[in-house]
N, C-alpha and C. Protein backbone atom coordinates (compact mmCIF):
# COMPACT_ATOMS: atom_id res chain seq x y z
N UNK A 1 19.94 -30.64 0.99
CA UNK A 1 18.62 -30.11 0.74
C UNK A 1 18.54 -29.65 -0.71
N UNK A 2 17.77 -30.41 -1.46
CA UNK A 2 17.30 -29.36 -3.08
C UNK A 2 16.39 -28.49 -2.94
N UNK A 3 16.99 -27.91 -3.85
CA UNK A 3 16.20 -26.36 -3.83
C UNK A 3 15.07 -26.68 -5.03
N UNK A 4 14.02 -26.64 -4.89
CA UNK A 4 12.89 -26.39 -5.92
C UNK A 4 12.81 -24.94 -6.54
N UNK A 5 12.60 -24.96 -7.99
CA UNK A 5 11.70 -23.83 -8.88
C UNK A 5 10.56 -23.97 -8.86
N UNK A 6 9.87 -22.73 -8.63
CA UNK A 6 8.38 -23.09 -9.04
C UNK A 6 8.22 -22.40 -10.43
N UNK A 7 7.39 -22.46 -11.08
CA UNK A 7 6.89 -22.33 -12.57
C UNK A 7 7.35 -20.67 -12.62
N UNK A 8 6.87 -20.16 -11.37
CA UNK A 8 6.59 -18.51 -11.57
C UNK A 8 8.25 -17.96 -11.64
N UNK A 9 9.37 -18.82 -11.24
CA UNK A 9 10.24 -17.99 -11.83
C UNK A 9 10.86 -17.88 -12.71
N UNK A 10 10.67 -19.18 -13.80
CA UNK A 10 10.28 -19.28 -15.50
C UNK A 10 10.41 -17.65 -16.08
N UNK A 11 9.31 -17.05 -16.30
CA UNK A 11 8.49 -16.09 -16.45
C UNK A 11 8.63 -15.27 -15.99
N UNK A 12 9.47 -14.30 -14.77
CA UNK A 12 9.05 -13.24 -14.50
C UNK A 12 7.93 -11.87 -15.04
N UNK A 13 7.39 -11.38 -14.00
CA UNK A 13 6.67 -10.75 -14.92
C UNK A 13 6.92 -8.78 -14.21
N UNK A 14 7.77 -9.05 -13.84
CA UNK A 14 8.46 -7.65 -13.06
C UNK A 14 8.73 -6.84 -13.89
N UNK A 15 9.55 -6.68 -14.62
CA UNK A 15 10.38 -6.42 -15.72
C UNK A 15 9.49 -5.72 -16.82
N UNK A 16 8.41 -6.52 -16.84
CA UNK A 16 7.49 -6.38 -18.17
C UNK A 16 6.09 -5.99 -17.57
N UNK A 17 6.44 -5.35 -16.59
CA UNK A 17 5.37 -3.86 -15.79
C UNK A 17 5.35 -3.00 -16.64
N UNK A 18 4.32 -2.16 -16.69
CA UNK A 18 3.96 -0.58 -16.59
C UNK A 18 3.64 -0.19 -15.39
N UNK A 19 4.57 0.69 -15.16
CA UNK A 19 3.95 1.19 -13.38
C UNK A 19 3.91 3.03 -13.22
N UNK A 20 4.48 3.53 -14.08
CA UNK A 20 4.65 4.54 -14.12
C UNK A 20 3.48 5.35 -15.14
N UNK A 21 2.70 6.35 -14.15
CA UNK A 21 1.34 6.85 -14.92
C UNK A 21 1.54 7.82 -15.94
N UNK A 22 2.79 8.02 -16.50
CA UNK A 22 3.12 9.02 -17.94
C UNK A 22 2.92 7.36 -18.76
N UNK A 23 3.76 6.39 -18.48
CA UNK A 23 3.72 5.31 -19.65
C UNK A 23 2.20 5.26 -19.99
N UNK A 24 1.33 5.07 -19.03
CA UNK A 24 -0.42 4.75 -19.04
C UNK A 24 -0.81 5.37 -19.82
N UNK A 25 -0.83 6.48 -19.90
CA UNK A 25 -1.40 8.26 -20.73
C UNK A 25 -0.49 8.27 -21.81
N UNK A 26 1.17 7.44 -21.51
CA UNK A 26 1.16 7.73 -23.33
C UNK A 26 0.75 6.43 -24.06
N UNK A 27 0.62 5.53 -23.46
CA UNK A 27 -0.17 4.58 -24.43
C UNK A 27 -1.92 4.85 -24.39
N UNK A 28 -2.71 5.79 -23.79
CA UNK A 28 -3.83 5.97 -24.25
C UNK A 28 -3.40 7.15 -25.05
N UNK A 29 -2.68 7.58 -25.33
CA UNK A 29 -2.82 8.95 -26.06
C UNK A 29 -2.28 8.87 -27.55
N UNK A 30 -1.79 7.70 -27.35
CA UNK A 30 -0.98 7.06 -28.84
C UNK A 30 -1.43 5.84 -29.68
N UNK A 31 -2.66 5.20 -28.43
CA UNK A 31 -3.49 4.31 -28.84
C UNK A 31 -5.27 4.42 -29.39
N UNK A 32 -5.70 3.66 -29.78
CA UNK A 32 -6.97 3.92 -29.55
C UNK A 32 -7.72 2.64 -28.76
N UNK A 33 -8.88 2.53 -28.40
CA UNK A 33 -9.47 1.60 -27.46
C UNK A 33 -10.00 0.42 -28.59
N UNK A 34 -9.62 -0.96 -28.20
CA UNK A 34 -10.31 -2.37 -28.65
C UNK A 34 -10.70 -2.86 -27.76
N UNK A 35 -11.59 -3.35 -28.11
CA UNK A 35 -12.54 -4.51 -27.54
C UNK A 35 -12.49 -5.96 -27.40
N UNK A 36 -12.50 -6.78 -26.53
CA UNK A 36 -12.28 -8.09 -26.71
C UNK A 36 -14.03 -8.70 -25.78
N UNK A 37 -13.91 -9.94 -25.86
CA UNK A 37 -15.08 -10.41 -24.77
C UNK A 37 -15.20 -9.99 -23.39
N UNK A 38 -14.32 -10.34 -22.56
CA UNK A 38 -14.25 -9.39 -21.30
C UNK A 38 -13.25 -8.40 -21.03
N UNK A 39 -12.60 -7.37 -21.72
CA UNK A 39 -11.74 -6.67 -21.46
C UNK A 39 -11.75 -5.32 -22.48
N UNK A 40 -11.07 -4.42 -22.50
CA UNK A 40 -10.97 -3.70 -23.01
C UNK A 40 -9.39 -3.51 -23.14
N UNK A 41 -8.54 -2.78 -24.74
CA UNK A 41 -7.27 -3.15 -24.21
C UNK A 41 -6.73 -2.10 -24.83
N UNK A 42 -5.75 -1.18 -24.84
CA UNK A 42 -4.93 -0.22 -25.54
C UNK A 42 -3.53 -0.67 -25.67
N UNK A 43 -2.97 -0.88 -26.97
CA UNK A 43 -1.56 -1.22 -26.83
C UNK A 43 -0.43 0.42 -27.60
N UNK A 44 0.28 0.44 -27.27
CA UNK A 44 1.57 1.42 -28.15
C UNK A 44 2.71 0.94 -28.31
N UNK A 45 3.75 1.19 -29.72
CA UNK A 45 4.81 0.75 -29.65
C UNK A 45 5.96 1.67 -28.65
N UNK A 46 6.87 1.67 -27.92
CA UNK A 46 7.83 2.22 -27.76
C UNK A 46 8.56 3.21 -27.84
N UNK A 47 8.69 4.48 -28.02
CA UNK A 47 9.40 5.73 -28.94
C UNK A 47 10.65 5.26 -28.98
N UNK A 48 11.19 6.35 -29.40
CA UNK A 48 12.94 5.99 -29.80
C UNK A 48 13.60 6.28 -28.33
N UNK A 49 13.35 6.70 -27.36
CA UNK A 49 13.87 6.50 -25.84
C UNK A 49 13.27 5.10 -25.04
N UNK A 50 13.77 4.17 -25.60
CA UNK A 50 13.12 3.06 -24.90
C UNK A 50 13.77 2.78 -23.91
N UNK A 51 12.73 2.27 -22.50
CA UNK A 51 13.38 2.56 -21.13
C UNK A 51 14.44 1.25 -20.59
N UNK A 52 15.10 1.10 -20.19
CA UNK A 52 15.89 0.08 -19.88
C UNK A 52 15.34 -1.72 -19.89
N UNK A 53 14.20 -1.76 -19.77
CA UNK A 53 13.40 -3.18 -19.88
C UNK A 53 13.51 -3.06 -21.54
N UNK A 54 13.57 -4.20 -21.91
CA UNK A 54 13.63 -4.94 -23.58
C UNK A 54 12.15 -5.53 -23.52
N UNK A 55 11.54 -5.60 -24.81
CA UNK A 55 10.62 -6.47 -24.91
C UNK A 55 9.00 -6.12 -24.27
N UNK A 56 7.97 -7.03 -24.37
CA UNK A 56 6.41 -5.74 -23.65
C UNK A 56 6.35 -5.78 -22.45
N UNK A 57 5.83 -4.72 -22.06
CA UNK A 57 5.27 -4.40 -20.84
C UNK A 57 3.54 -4.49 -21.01
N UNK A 58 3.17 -4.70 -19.76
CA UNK A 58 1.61 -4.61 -19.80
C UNK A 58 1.69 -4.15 -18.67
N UNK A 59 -0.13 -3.73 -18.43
CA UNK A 59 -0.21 -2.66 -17.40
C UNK A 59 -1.85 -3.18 -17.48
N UNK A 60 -1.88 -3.30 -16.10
CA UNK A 60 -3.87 -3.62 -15.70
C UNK A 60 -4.31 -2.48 -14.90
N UNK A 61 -5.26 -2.14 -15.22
CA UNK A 61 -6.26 -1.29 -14.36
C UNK A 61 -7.73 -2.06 -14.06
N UNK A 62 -8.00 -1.71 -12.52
CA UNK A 62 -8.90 -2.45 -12.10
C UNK A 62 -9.95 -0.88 -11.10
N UNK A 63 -10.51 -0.52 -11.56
CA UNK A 63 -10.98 0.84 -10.92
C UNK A 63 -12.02 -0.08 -10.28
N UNK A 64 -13.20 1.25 -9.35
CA UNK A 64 -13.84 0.87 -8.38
C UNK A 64 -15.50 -0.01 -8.69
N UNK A 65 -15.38 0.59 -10.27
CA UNK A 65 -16.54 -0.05 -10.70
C UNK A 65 -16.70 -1.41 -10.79
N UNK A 66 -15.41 -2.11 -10.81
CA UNK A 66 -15.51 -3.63 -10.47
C UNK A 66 -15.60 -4.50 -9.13
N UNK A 67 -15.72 -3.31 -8.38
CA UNK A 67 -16.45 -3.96 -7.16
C UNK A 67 -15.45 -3.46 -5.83
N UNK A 68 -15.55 -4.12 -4.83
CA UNK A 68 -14.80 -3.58 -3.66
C UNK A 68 -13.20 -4.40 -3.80
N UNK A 69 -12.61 -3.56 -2.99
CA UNK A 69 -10.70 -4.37 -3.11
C UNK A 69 -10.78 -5.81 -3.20
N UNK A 70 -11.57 -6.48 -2.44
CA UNK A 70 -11.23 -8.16 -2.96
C UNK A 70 -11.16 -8.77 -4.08
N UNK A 71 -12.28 -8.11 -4.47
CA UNK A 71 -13.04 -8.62 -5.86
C UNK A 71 -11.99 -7.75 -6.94
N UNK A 72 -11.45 -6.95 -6.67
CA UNK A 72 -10.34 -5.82 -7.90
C UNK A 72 -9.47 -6.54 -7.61
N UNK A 73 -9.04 -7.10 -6.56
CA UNK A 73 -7.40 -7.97 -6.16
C UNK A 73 -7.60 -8.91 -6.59
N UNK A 74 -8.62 -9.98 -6.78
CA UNK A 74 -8.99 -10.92 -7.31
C UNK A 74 -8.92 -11.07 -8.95
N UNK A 75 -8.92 -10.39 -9.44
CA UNK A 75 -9.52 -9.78 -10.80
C UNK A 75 -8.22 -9.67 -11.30
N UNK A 76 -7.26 -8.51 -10.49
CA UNK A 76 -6.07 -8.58 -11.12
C UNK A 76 -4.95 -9.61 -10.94
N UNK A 77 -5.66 -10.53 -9.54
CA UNK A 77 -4.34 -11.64 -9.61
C UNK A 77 -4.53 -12.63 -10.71
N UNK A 78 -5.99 -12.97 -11.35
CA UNK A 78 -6.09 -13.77 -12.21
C UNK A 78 -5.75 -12.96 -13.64
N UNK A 79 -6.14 -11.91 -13.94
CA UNK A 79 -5.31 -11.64 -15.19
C UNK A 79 -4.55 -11.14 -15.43
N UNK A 80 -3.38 -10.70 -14.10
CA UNK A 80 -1.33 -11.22 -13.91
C UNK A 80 -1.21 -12.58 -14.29
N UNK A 81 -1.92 -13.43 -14.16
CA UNK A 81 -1.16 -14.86 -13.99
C UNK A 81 -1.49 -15.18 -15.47
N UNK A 82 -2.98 -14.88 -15.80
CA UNK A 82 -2.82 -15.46 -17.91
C UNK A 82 -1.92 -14.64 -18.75
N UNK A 83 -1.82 -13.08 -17.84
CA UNK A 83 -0.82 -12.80 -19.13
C UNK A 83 0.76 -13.53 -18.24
N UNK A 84 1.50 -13.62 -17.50
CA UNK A 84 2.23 -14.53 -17.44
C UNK A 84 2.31 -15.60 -17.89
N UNK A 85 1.06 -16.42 -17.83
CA UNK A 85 1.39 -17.50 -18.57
C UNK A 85 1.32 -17.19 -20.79
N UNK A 86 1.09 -16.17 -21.07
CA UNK A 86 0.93 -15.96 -21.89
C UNK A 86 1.89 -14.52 -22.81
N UNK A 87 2.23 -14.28 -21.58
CA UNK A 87 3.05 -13.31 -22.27
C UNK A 87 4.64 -13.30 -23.82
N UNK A 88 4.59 -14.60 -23.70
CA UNK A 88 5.60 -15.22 -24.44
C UNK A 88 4.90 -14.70 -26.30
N UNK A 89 3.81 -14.77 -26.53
CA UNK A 89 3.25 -14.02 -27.44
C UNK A 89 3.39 -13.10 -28.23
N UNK A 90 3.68 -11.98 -27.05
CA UNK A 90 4.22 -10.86 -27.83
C UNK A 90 5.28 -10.44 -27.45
N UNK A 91 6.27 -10.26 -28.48
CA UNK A 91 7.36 -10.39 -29.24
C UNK A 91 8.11 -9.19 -29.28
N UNK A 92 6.81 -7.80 -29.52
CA UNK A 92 7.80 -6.25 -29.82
C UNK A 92 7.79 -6.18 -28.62
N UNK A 93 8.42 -4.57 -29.07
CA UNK A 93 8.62 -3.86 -28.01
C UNK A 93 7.37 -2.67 -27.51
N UNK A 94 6.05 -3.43 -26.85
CA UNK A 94 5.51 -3.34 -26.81
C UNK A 94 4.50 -3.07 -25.98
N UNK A 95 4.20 -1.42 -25.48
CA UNK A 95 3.13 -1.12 -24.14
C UNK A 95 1.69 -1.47 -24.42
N UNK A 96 1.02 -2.63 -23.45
CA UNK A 96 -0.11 -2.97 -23.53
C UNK A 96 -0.68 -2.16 -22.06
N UNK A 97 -2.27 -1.96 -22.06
CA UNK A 97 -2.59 -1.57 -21.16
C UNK A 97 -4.28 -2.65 -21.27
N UNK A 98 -4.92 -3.11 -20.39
CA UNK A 98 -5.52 -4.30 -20.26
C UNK A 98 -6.66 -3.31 -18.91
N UNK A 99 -7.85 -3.00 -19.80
CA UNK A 99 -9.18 -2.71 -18.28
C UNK A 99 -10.25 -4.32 -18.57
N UNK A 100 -10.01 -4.99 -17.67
CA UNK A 100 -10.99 -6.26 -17.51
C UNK A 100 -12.26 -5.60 -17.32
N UNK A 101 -13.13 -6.58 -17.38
CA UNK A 101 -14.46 -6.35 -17.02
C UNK A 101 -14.90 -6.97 -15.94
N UNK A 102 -16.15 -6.82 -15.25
CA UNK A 102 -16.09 -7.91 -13.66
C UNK A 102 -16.55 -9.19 -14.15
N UNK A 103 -16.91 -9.51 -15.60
CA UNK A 103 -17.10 -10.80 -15.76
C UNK A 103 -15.81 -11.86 -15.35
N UNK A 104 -14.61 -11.34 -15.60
CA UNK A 104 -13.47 -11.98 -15.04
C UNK A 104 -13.04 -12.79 -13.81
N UNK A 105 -14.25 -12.51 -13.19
CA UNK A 105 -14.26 -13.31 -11.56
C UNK A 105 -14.52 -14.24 -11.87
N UNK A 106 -15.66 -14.49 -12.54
CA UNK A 106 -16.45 -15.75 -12.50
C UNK A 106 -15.82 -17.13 -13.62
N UNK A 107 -15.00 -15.84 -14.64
CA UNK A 107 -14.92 -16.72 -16.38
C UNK A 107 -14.17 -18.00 -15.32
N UNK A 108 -13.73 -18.92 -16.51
CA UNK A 108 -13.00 -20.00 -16.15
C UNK A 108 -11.62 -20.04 -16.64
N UNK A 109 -10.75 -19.93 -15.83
CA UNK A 109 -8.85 -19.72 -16.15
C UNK A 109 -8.35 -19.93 -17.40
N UNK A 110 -8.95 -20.85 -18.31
CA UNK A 110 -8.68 -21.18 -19.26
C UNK A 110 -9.05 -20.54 -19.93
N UNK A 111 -10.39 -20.21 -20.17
CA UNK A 111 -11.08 -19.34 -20.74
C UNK A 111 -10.27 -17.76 -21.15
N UNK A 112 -9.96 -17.52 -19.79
CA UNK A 112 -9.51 -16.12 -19.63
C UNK A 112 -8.01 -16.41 -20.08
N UNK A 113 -7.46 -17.38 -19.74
CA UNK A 113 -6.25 -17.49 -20.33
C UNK A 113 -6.33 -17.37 -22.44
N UNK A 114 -7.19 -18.29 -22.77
CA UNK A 114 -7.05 -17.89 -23.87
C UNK A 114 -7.71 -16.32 -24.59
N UNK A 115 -8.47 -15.70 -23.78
CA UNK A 115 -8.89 -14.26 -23.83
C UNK A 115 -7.56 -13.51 -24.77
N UNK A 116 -6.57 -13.15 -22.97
CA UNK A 116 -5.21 -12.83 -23.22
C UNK A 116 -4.63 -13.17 -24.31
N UNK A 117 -4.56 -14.52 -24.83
CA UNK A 117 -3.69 -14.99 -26.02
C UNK A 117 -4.43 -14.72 -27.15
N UNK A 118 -5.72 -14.37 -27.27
CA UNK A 118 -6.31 -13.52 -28.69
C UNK A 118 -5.49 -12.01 -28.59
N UNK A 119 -6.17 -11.72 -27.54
CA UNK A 119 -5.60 -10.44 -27.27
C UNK A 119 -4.37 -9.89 -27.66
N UNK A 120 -3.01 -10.98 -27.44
CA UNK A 120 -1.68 -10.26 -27.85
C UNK A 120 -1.75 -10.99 -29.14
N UNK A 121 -2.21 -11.85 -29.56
CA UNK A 121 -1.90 -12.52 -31.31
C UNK A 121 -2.84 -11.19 -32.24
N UNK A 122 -4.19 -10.52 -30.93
CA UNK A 122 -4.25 -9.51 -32.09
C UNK A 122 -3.78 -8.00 -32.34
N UNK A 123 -2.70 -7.71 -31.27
CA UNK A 123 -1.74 -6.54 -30.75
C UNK A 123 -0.73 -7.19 -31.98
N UNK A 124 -0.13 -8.32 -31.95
CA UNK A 124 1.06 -8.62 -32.95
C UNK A 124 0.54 -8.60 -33.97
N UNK A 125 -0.89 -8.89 -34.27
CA UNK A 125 -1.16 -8.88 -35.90
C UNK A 125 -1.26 -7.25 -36.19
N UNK A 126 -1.86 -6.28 -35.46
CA UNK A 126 -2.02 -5.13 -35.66
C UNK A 126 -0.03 -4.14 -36.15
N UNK A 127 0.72 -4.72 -35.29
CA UNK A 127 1.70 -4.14 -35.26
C UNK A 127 2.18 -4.58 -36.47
N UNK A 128 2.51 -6.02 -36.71
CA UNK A 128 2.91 -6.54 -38.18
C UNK A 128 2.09 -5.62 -39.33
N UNK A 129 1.15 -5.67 -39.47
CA UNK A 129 0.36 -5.05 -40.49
C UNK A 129 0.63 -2.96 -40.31
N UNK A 130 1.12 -2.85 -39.23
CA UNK A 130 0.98 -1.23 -39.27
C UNK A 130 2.58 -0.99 -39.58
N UNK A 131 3.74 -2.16 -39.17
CA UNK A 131 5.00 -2.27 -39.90
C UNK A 131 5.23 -2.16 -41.69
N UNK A 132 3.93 -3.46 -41.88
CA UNK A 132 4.09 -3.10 -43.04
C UNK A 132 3.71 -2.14 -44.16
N UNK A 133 2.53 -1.28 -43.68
CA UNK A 133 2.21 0.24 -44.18
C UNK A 133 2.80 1.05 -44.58
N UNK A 134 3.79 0.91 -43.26
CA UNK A 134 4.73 2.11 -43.35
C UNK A 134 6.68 1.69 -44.12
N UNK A 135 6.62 0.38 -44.36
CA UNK A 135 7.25 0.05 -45.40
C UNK A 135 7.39 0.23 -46.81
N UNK A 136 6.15 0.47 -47.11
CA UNK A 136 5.77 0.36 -47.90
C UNK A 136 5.90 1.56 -48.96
């Protein structure tokens, strides 16, 4: 009997959770809020106690204003899966936190997939450029 991979264990995306609600509050408290087309997003770098995972974490919030549990479960299984497929992007060591909007039901996968990939090319451009400030 062969054993098949499916794509999803490529990628894990366990690892590169935020699940814990001090990480949430310190990346809003260390971040400030951007804007994208359907989402809203806060990222922070890391402090000098970085927790046993290497590399970013992201973290979705889906509150009640986006509709009842299907439509929030819905919402967050499709934008788990673009930043999985997209997470390869970003590079630091890096807490993202990601509030969709309910347009996200409807967008089209691709669409929303490339959302995500503005999104961390503009978290890495922000971090490159705030690296080099302080090089400076």
């Amino acid at each position: 009997m062969q054993e098949t991979t499916s794509d999803r264990t490529l990628l894990p995306l366990r690892g590169a959770r935020l699940s814990k609600h001090a990480d949430y509050q310190r990346v809003y408290q260390e971040s400030r809020k951007y804007f994208s087309a359907s989402m809203t997003y806060f990222f922070s770098l890391r402090g000098e106690n970085p927790p046993a995972v290497c590399g970013p974490r992201v973290g979705l919030t889906a509150g009640r204003v986006l509709g009842k549990a299907v439509e929030r479960n819905r919402i967050k299984r499709r934008v788990r899966e673009a930043v999985r497929k997209n997470l390869v992007g970003l590079r630091s060591d890096v807490d993202v936190v990601l509030h969709p909007r309910k347009s996200v039901l409807e967008m089209d996968f691709s669409r929303l997939q490339g959302e995500v990939r503005r999104v961390f090319a503009s978290v890495e451009a922000s971090l490159k450029k705030g690296t080099q400030e302080t090089d400076a």
